[in-house]
N, C-alpha and C. Protein backbone atom coordinates (compact mmCIF):
# COMPACT_ATOMS: atom_id res chain seq x y z
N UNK A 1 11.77 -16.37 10.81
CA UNK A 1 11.34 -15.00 11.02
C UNK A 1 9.91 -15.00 11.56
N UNK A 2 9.21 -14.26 12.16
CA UNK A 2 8.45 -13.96 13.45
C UNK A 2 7.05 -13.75 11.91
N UNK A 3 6.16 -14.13 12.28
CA UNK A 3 4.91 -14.06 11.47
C UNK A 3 4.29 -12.79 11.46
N UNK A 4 4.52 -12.04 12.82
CA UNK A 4 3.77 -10.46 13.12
C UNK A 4 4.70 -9.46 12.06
N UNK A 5 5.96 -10.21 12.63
CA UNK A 5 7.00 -8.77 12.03
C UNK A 5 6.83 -9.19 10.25
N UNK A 6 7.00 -10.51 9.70
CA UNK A 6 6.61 -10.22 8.38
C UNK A 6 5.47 -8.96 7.99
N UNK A 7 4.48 -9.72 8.68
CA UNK A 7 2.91 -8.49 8.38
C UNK A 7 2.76 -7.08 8.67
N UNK A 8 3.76 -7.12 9.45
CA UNK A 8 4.44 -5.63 9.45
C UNK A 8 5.04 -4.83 8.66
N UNK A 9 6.34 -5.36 8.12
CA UNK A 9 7.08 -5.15 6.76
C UNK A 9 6.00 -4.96 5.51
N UNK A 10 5.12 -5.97 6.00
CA UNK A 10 4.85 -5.57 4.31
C UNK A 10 3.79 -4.68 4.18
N UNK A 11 2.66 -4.43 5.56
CA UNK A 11 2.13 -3.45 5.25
C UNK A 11 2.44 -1.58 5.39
N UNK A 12 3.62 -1.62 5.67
CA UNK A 12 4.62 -0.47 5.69
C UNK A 12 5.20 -0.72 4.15
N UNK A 13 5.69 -1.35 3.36
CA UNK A 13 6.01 -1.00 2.10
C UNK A 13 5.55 -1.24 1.51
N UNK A 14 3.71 -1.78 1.54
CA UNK A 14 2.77 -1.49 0.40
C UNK A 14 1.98 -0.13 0.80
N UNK A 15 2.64 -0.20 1.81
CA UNK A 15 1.57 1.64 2.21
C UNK A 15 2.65 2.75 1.31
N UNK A 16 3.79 2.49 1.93
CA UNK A 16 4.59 3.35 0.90
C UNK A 16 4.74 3.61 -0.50
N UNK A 17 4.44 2.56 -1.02
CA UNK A 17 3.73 2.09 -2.52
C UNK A 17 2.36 2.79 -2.67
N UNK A 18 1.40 2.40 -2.01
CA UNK A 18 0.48 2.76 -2.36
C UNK A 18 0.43 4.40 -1.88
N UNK A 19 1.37 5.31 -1.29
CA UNK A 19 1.51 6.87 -1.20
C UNK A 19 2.27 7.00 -2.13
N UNK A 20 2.67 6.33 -2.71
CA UNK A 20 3.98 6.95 -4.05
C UNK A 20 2.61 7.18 -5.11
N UNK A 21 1.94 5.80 -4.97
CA UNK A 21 1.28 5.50 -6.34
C UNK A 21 0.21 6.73 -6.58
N UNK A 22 -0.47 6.77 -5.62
CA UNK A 22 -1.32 7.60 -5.74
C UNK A 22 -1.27 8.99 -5.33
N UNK A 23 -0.15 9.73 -5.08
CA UNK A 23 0.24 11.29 -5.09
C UNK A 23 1.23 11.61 -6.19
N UNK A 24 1.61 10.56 -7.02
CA UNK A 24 2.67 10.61 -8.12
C UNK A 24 2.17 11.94 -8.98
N UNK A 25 2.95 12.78 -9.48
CA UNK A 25 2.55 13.46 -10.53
C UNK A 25 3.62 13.66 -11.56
N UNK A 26 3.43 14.14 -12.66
CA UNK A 26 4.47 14.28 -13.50
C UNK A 26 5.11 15.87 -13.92
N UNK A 27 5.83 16.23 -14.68
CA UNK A 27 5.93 17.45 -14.59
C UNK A 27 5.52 18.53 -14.75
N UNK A 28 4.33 17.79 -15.26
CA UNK A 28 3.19 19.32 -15.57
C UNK A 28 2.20 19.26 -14.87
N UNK A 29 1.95 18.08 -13.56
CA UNK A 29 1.44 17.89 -12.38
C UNK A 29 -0.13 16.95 -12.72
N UNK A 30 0.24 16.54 -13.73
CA UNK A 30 -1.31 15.22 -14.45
C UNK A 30 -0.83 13.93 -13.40
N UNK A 31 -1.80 14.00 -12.91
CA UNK A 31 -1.41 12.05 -12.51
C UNK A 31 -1.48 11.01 -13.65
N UNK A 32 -1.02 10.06 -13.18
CA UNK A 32 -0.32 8.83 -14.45
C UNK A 32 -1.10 7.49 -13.67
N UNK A 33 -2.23 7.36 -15.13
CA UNK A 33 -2.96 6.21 -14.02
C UNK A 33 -2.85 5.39 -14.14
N UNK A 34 -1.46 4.53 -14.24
CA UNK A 34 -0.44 3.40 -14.19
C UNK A 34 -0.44 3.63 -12.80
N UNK A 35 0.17 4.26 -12.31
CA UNK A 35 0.31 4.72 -11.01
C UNK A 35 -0.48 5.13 -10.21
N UNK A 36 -1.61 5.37 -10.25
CA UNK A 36 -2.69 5.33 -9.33
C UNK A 36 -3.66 4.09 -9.56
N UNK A 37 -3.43 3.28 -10.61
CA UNK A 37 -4.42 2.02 -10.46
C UNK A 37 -3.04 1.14 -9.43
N UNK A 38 -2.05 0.90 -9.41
CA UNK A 38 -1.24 0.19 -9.13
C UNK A 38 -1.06 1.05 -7.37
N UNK A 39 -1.12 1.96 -7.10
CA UNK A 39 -0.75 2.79 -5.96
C UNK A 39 -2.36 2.11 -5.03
N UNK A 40 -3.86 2.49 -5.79
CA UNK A 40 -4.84 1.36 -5.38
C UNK A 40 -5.01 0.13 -4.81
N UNK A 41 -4.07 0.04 -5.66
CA UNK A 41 -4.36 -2.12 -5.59
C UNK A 41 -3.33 -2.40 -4.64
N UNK A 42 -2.18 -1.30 -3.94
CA UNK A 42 -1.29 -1.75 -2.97
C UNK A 42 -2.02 -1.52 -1.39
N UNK A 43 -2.69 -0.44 -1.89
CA UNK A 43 -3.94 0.11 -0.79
C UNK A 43 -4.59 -1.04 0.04
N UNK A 44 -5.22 -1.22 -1.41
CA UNK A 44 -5.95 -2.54 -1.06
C UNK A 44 -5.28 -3.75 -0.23
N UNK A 45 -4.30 -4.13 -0.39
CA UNK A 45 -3.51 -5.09 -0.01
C UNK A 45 -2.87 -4.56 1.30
N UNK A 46 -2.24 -3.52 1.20
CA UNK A 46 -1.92 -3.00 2.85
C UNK A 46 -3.46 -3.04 3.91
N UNK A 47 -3.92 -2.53 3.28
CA UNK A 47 -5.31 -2.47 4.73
C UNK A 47 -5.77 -3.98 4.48
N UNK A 48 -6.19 -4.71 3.67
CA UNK A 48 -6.31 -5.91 4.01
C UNK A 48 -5.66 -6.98 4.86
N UNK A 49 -4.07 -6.86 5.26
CA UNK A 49 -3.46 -7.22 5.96
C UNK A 49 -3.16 -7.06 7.11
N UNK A 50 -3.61 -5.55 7.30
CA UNK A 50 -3.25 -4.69 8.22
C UNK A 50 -4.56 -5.36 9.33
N UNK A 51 -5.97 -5.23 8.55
CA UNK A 51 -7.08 -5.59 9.19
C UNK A 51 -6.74 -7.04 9.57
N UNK A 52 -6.88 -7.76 8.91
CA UNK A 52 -6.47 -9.70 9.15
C UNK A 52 -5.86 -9.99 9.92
N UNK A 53 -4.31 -9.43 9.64
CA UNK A 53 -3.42 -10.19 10.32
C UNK A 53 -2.59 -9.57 11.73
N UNK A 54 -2.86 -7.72 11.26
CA UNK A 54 -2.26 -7.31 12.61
C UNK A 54 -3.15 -6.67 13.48
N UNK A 55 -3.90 -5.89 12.97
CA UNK A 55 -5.49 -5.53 14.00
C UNK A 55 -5.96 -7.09 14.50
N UNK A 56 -6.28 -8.15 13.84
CA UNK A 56 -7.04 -9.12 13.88
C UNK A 56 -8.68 -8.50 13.86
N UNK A 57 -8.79 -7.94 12.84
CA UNK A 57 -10.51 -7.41 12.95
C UNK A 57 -11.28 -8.32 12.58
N UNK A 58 -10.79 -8.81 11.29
CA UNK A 58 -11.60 -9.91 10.49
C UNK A 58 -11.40 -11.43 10.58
């Protein structure tokens, strides 16, 4: 499998992760910060990849 298209995949379903994580609310509309420390740290990991390996910025 192609090295770009991996880095692709995955920063499309840690971005999606990290929009779940951090707009999550519950039913009385409190965020759950299981889910926004974890929705963060996918953040982190999507733009870090995104920058590295498919922009090539860094």
């Amino acid at each position: 499998m192609d090295s770009e298209l991996v880095d692709i995949v995955f920063v499309v379903v840690t971005g999606l992760i990290a929009y779940h994580g951090i707009t999550y609310r519950d039913k009385e509309g409190n965020p759950n910060w299981v889910h926004m420390l974890f929705g963060t740290i996918a953040l982190l990991y999507c733009l870090t990849i995104l920058g590295q390996d498919v922009l090539d910025l860094f």
